[in-house]
Protein backbone atom coordinates (compact mmCIF):
# COMPACT_ATOMS: atom_id res chain seq x y z
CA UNK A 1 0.00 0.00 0.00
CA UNK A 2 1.43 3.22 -0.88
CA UNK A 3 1.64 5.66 1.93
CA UNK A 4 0.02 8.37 0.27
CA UNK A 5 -2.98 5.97 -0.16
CA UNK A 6 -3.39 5.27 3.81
CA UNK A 7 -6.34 6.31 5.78
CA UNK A 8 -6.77 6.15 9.43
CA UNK A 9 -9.53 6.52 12.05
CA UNK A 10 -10.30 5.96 15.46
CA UNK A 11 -13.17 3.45 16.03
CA UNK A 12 -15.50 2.70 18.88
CA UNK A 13 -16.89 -0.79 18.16
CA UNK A 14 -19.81 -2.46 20.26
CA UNK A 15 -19.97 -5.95 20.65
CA UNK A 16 -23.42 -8.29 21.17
CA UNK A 17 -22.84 -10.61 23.60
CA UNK A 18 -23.56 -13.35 21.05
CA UNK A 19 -20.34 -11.95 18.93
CA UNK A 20 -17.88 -11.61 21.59
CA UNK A 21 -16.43 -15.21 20.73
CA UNK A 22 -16.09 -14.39 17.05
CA UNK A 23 -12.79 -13.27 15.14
CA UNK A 24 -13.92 -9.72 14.33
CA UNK A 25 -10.59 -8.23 14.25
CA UNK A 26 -9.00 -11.04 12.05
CA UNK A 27 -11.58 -10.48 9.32
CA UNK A 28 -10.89 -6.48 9.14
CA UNK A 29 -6.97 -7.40 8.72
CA UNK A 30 -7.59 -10.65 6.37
CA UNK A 31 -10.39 -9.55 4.40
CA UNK A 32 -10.30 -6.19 4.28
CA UNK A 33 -6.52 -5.72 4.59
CA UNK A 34 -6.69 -3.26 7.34
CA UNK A 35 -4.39 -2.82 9.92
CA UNK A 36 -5.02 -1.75 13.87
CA UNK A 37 -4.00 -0.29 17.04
CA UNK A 38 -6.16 -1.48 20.04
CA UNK A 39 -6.76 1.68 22.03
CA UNK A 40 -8.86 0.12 24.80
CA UNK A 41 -10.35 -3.27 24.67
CA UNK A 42 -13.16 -4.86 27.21
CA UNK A 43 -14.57 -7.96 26.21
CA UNK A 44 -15.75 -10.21 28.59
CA UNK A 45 -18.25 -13.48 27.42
CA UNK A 46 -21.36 -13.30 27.58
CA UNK A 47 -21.45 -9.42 28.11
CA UNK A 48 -21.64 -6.78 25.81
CA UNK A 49 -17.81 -5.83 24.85
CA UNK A 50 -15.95 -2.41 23.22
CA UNK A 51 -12.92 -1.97 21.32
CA UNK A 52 -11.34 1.00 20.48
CA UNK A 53 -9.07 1.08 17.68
CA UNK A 54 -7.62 3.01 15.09
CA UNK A 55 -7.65 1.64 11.77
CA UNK A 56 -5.23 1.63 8.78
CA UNK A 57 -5.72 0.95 5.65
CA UNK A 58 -7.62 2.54 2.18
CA UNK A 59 -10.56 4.61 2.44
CA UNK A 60 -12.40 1.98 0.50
CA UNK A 61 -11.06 -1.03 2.81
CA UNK A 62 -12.16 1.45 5.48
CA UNK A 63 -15.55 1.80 4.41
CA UNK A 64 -15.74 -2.09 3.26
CA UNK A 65 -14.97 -3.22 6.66
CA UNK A 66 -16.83 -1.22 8.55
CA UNK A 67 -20.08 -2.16 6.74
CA UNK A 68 -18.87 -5.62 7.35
CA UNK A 69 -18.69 -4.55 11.27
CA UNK A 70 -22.16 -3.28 10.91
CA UNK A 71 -23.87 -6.13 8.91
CA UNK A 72 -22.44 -8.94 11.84
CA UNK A 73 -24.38 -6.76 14.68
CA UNK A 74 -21.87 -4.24 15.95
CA UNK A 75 -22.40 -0.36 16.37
CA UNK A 76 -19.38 1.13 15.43
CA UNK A 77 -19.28 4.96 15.66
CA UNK A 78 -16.39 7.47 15.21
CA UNK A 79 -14.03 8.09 18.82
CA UNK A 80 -14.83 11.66 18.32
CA UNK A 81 -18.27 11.06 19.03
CA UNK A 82 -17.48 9.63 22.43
CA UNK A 83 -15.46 12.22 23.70
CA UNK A 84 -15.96 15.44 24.39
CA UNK A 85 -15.04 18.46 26.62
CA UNK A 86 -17.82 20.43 28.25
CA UNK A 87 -16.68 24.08 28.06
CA UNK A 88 -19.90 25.21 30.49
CA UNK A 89 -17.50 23.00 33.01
CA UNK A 90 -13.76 23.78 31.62
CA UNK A 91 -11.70 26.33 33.88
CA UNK A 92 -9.02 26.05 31.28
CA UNK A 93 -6.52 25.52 34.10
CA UNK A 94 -4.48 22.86 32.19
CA UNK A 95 -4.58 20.25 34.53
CA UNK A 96 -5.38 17.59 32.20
CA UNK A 97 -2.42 18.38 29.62
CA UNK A 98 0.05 17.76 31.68
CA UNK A 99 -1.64 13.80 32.11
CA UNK A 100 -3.24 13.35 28.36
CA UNK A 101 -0.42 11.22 26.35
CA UNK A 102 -2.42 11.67 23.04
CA UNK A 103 -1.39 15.08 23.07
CA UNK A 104 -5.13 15.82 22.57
CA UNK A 105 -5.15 18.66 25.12
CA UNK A 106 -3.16 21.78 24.40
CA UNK A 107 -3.36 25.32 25.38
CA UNK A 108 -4.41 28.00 23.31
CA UNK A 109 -1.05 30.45 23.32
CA UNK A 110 -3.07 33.63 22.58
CA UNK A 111 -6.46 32.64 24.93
CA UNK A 112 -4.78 30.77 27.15
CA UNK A 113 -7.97 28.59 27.00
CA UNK A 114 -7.23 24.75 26.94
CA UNK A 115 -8.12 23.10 23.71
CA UNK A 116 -9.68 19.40 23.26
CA UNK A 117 -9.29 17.95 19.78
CA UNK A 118 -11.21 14.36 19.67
CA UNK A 119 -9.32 13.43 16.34
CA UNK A 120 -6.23 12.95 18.33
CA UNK A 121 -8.02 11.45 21.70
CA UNK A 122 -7.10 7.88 22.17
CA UNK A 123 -10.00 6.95 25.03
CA UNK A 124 -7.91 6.69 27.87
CA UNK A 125 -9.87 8.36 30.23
CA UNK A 126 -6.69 9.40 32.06
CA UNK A 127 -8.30 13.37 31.42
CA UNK A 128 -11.65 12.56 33.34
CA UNK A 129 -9.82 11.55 36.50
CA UNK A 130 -7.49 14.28 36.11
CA UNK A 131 -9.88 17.36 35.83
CA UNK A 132 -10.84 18.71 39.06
CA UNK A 133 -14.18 20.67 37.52
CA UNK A 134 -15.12 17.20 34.91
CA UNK A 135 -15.47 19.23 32.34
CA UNK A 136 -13.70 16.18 30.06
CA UNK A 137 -16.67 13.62 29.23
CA UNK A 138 -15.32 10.14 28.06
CA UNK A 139 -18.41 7.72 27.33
CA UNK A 140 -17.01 5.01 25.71
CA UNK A 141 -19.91 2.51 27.47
């Protein structure tokens, strides 16, 4: 694959409880040549599970596999769509960019207001526990 050609997104994929046992993962890389970085995993049988990953691959392969991830059951939804920062909350003290090791967080040099960008948010949650006014919202369940 030429490098120009790659695409890449972060994932949040819900799993049935009747699917947790399947190979979900090995069919995006075999049969959709895609390749992955788990972000956060919880998948326990019997119970509903959640991946987070970030895929790589084409934007077709992309949008081949996910409509495969779809069609078997699963929700799948964009990360950005699971995290957020409530700015009614936000102080902007900074706390949370000293902990975030996305690099998601930064500060705004001229507002000094701290800035949340979801594209490069990798789920941790390590910014929820680290904001004293919870103004950083991480619903990945």
């Amino acid at each position: 694959m030429d490098a120009k050609e790659l695409f890449t997104k972060k994932v949040v994929i819900r799993y049935p409880a009747d699917i947790v046992d399947q190979p979900i993962v090995y069919r995006l890389v075999k049969d959709f040549d895609l390749m992955f970085n788990i972000l956060k995993a919880r998948i326990s049988p019997r119970r509903e599970g959640l991946l987070v990953l970030e895929l790589f691959g084409t934007s077709e392969n992309f949008e081949r596999g996910i409509r495969f991830l779809k069609e078997k059951g699963l929700k799948v939804e964009p990360l950005s769509k699971s995290v957020t920062q409530d700015l009614e909350k936000c102080v902007h003290c900074g706390a949370c960019l000293a902990f975030c090791p996305a690099s998601a967080v930064s500060i705004d040099p001229v507002t000094a207001k701290v800035i949340f960008d979801p594209e490069k948010c990798s789920g941790c949650e390590i910014c929820v526990t680290a904001c004293p006014s919870r103004a950083m919202v991480v619903d990945l369940f």
